[in-house]
PDB file of N, CA and C in Angstrom:
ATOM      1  N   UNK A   1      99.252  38.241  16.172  1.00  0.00           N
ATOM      2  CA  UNK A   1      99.385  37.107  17.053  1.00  0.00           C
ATOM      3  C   UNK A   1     100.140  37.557  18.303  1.00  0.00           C
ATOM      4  N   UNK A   2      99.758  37.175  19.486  1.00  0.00           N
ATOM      5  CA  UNK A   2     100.343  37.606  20.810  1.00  0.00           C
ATOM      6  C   UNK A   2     101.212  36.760  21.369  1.00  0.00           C
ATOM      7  N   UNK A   3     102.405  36.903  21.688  1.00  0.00           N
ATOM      8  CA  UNK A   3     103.911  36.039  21.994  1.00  0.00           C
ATOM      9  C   UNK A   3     103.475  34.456  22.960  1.00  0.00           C
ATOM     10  N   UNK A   4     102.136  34.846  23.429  1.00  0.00           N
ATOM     11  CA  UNK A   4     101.870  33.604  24.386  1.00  0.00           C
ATOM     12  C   UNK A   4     101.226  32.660  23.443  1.00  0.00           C
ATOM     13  N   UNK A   5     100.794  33.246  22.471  1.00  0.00           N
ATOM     14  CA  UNK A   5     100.667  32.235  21.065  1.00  0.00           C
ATOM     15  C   UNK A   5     101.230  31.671  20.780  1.00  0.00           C
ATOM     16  N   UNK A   6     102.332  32.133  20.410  1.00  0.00           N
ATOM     17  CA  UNK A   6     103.643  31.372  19.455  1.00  0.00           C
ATOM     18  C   UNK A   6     104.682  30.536  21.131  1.00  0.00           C
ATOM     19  N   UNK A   7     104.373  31.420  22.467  1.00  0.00           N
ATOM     20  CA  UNK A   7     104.894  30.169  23.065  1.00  0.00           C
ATOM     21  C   UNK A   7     104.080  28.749  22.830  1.00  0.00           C
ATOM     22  N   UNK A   8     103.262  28.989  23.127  1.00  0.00           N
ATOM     23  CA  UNK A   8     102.067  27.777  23.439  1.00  0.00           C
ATOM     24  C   UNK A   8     102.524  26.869  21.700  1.00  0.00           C
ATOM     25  N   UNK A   9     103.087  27.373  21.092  1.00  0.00           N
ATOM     26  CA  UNK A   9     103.234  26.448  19.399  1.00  0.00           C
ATOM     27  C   UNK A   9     104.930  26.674  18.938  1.00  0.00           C
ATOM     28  N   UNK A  10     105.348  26.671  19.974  1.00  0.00           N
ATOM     29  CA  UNK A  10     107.079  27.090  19.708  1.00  0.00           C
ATOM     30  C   UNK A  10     107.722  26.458  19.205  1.00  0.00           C
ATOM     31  N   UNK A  11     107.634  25.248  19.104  1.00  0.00           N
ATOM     32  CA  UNK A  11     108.161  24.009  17.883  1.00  0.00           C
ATOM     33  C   UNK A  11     108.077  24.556  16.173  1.00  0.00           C
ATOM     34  N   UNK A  12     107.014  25.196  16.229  1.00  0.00           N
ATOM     35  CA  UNK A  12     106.489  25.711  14.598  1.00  0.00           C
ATOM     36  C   UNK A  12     107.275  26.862  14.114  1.00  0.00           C
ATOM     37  N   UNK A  13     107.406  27.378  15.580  1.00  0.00           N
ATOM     38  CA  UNK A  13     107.991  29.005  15.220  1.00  0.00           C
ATOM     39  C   UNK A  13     109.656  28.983  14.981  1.00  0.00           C
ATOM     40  N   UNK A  14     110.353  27.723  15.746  1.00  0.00           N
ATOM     41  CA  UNK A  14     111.510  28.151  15.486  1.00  0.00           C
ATOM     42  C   UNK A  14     112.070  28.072  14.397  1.00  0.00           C
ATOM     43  N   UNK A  15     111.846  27.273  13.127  1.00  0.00           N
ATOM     44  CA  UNK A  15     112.041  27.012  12.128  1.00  0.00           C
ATOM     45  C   UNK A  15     112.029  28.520  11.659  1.00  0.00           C
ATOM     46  N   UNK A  16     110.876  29.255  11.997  1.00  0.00           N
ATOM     47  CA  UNK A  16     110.338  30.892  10.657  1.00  0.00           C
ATOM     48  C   UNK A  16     111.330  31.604  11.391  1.00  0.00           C
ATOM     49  N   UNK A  17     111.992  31.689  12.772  1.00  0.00           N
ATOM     50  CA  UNK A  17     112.697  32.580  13.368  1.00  0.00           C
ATOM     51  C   UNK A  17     114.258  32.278  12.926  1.00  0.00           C
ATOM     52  N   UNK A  18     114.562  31.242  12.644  1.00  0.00           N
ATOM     53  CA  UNK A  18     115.964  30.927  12.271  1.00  0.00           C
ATOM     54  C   UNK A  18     115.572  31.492  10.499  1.00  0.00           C
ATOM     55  N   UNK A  19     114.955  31.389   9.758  1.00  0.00           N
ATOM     56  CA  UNK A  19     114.695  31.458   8.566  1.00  0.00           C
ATOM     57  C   UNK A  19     114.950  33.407   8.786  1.00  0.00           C
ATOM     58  N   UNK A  20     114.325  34.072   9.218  1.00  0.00           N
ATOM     59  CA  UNK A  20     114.517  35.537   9.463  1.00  0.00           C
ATOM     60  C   UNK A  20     115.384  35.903   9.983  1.00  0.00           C
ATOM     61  N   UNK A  21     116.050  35.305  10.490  1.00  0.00           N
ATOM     62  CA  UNK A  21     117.081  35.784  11.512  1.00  0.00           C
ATOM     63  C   UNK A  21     118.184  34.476  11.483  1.00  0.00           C
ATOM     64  N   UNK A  22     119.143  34.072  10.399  1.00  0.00           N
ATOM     65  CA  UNK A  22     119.887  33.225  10.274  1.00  0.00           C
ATOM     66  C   UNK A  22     120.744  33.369  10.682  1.00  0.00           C
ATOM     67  N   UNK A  23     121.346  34.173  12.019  1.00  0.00           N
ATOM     68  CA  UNK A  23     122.394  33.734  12.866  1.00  0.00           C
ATOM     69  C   UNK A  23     121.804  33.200  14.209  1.00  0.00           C
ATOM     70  N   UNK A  24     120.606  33.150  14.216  1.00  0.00           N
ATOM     71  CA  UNK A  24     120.095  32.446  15.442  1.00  0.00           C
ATOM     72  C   UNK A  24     120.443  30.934  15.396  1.00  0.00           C
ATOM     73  N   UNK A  25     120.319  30.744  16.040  1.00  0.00           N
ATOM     74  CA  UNK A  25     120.972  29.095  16.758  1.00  0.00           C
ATOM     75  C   UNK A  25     119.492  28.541  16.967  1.00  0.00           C
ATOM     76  N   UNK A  26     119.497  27.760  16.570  1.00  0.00           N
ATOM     77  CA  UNK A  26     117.929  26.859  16.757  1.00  0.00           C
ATOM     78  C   UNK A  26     117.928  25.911  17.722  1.00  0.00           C
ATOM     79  N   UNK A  27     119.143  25.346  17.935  1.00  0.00           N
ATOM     80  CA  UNK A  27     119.275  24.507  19.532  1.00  0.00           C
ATOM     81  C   UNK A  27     119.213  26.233  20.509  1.00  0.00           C
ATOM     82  N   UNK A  28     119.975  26.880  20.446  1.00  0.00           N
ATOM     83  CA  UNK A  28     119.808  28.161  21.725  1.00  0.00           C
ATOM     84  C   UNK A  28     117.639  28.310  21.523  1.00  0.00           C
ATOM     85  N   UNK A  29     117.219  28.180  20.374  1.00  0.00           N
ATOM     86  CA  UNK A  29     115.810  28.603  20.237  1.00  0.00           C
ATOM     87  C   UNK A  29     115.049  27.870  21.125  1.00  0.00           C
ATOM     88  N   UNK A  30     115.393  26.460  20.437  1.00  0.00           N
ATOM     89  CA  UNK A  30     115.067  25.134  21.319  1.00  0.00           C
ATOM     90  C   UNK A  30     114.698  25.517  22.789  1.00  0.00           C
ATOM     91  N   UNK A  31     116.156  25.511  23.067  1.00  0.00           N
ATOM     92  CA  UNK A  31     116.266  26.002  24.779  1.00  0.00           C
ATOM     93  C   UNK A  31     115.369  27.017  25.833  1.00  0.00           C
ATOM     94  N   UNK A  32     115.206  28.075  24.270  1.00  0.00           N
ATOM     95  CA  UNK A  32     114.713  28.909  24.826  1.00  0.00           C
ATOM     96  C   UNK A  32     113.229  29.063  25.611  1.00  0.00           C
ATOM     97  N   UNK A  33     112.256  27.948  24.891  1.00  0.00           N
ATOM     98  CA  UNK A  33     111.238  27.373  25.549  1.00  0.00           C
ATOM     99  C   UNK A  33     110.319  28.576  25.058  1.00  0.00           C
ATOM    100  N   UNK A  34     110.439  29.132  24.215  1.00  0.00           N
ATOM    101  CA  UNK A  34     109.181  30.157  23.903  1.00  0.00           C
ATOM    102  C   UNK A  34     109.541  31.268  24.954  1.00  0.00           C
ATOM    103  N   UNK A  35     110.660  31.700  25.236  1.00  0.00           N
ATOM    104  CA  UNK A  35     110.821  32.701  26.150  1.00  0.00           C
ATOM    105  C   UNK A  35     110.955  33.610  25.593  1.00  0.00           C
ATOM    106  N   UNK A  36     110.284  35.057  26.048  1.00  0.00           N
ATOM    107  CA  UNK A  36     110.363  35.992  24.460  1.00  0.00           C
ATOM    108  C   UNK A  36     112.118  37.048  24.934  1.00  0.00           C
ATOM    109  N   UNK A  37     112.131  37.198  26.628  1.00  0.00           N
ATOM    110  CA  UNK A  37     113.438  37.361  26.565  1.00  0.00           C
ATOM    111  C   UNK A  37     114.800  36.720  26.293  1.00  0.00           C
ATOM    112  N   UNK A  38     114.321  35.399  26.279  1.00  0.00           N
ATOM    113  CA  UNK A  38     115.973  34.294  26.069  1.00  0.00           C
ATOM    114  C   UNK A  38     115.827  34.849  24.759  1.00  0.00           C
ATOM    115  N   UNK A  39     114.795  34.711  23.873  1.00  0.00           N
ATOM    116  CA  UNK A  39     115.297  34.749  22.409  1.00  0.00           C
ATOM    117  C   UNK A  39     115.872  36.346  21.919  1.00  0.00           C
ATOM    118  N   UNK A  40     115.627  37.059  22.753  1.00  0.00           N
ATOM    119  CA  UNK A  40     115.749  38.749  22.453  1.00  0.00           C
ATOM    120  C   UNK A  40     117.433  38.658  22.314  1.00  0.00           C
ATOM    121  N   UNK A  41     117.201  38.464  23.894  1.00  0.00           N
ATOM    122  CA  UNK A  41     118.935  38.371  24.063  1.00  0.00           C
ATOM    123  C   UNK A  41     120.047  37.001  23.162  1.00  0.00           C
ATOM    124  N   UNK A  42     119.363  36.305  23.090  1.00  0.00           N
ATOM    125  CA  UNK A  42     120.352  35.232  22.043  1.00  0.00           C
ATOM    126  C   UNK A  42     120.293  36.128  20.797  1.00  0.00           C
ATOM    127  N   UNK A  43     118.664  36.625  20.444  1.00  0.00           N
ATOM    128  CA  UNK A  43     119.160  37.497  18.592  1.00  0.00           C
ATOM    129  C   UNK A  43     119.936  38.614  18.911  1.00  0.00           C
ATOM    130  N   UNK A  44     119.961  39.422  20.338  1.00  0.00           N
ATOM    131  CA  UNK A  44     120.531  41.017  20.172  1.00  0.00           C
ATOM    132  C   UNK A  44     122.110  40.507  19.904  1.00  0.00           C
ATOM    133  N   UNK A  45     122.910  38.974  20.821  1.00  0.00           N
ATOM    134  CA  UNK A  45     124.227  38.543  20.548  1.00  0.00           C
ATOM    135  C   UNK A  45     124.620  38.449  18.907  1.00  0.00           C
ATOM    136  N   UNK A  46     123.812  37.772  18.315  1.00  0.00           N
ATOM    137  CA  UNK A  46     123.570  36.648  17.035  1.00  0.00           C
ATOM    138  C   UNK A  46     124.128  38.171  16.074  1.00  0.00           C
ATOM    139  N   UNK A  47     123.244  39.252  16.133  1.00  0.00           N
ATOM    140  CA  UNK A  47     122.875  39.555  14.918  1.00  0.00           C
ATOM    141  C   UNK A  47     123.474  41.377  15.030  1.00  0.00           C
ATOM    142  N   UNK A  48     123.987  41.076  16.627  1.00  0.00           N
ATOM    143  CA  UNK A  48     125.139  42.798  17.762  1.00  0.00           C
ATOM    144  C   UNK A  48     123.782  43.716  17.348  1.00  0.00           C
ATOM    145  N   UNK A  49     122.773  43.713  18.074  1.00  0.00           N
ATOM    146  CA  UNK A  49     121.700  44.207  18.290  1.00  0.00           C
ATOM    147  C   UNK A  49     121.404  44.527  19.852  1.00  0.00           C
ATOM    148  N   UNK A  50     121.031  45.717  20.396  1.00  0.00           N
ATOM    149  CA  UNK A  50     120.998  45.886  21.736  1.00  0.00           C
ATOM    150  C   UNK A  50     119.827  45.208  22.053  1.00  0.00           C
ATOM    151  N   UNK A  51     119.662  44.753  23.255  1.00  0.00           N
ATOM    152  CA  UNK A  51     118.294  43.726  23.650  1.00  0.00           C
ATOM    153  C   UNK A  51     117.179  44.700  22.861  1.00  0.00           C
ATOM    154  N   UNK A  52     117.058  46.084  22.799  1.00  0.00           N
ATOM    155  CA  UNK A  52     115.675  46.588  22.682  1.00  0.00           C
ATOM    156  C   UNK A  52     115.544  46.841  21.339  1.00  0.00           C
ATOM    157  N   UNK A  53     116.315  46.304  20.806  1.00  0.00           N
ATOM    158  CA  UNK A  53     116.315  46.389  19.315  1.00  0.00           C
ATOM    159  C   UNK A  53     115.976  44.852  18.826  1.00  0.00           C
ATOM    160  N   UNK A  54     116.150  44.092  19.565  1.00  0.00           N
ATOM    161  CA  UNK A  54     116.133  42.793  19.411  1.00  0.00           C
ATOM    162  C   UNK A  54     114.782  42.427  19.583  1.00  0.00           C
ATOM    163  N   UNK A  55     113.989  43.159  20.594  1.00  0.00           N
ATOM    164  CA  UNK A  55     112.863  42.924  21.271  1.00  0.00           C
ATOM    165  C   UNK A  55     111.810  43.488  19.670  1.00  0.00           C
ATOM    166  N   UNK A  56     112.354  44.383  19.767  1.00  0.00           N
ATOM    167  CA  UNK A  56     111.715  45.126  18.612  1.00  0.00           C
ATOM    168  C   UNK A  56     111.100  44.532  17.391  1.00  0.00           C
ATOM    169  N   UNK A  57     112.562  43.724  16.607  1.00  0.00           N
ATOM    170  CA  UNK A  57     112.659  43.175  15.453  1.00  0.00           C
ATOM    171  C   UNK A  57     111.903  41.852  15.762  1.00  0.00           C
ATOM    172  N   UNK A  58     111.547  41.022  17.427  1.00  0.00           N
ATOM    173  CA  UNK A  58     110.725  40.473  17.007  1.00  0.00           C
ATOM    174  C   UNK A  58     109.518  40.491  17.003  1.00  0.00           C
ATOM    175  N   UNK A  59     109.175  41.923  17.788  1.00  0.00           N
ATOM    176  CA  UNK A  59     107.735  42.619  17.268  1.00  0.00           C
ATOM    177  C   UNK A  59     107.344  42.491  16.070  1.00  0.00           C
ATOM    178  N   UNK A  60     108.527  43.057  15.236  1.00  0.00           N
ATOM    179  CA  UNK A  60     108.069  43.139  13.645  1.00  0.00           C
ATOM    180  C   UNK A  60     107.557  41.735  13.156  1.00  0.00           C
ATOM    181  N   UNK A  61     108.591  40.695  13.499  1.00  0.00           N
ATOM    182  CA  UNK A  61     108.673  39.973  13.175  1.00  0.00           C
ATOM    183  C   UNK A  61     107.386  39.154  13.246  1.00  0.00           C
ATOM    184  N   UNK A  62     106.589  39.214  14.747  1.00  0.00           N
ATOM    185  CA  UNK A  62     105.443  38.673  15.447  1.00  0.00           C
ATOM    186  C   UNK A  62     104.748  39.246  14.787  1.00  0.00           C
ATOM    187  N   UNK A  63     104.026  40.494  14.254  1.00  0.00           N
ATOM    188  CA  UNK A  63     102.951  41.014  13.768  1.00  0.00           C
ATOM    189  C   UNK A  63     102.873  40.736  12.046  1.00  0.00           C
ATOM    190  N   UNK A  64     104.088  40.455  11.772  1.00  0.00           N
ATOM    191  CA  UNK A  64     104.325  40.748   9.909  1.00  0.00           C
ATOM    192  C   UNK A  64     103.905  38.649   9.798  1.00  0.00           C
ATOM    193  N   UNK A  65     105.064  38.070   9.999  1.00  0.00           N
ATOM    194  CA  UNK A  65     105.069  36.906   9.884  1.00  0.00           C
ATOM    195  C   UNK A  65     104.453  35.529  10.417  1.00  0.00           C
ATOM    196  N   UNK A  66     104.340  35.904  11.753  1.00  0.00           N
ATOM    197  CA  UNK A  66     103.769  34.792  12.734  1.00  0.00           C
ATOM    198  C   UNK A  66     102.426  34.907  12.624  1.00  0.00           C
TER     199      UNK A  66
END
């Protein structure tokens, strides 16, 4: 699935992204509007992950789960 996917349905996704990643903030998700950098940088804070590690994990995350 390609990130403009899961923007375009971002209501659905934040629920599976807080579920994988339970120091994410789901109001910060909220906010984030399907932005694939707001959420990089809110998980690289959340979870002391450098942005490109953050970016990464939600690669994994996008191809395995979403």
């Amino acid at each position: 699935m390609l990130w403009t996917d899961i923007k375009y349905q971002w209501d659905q996704f934040v629920l599976q992204l807080t579920h994988r990643f339970p120091e994410l903030d789901a109001g910060d998700l909220i906010g984030a509007d399907g932005s694939q950098e707001v959420v990089a940088v809110s998980l690289a804070k959340a979870h002391d992950l450098t942005e490109t590690e953050a970016l990464e994990a939600l690669d994994d995350w996008r191809l395995v789960e979403a």
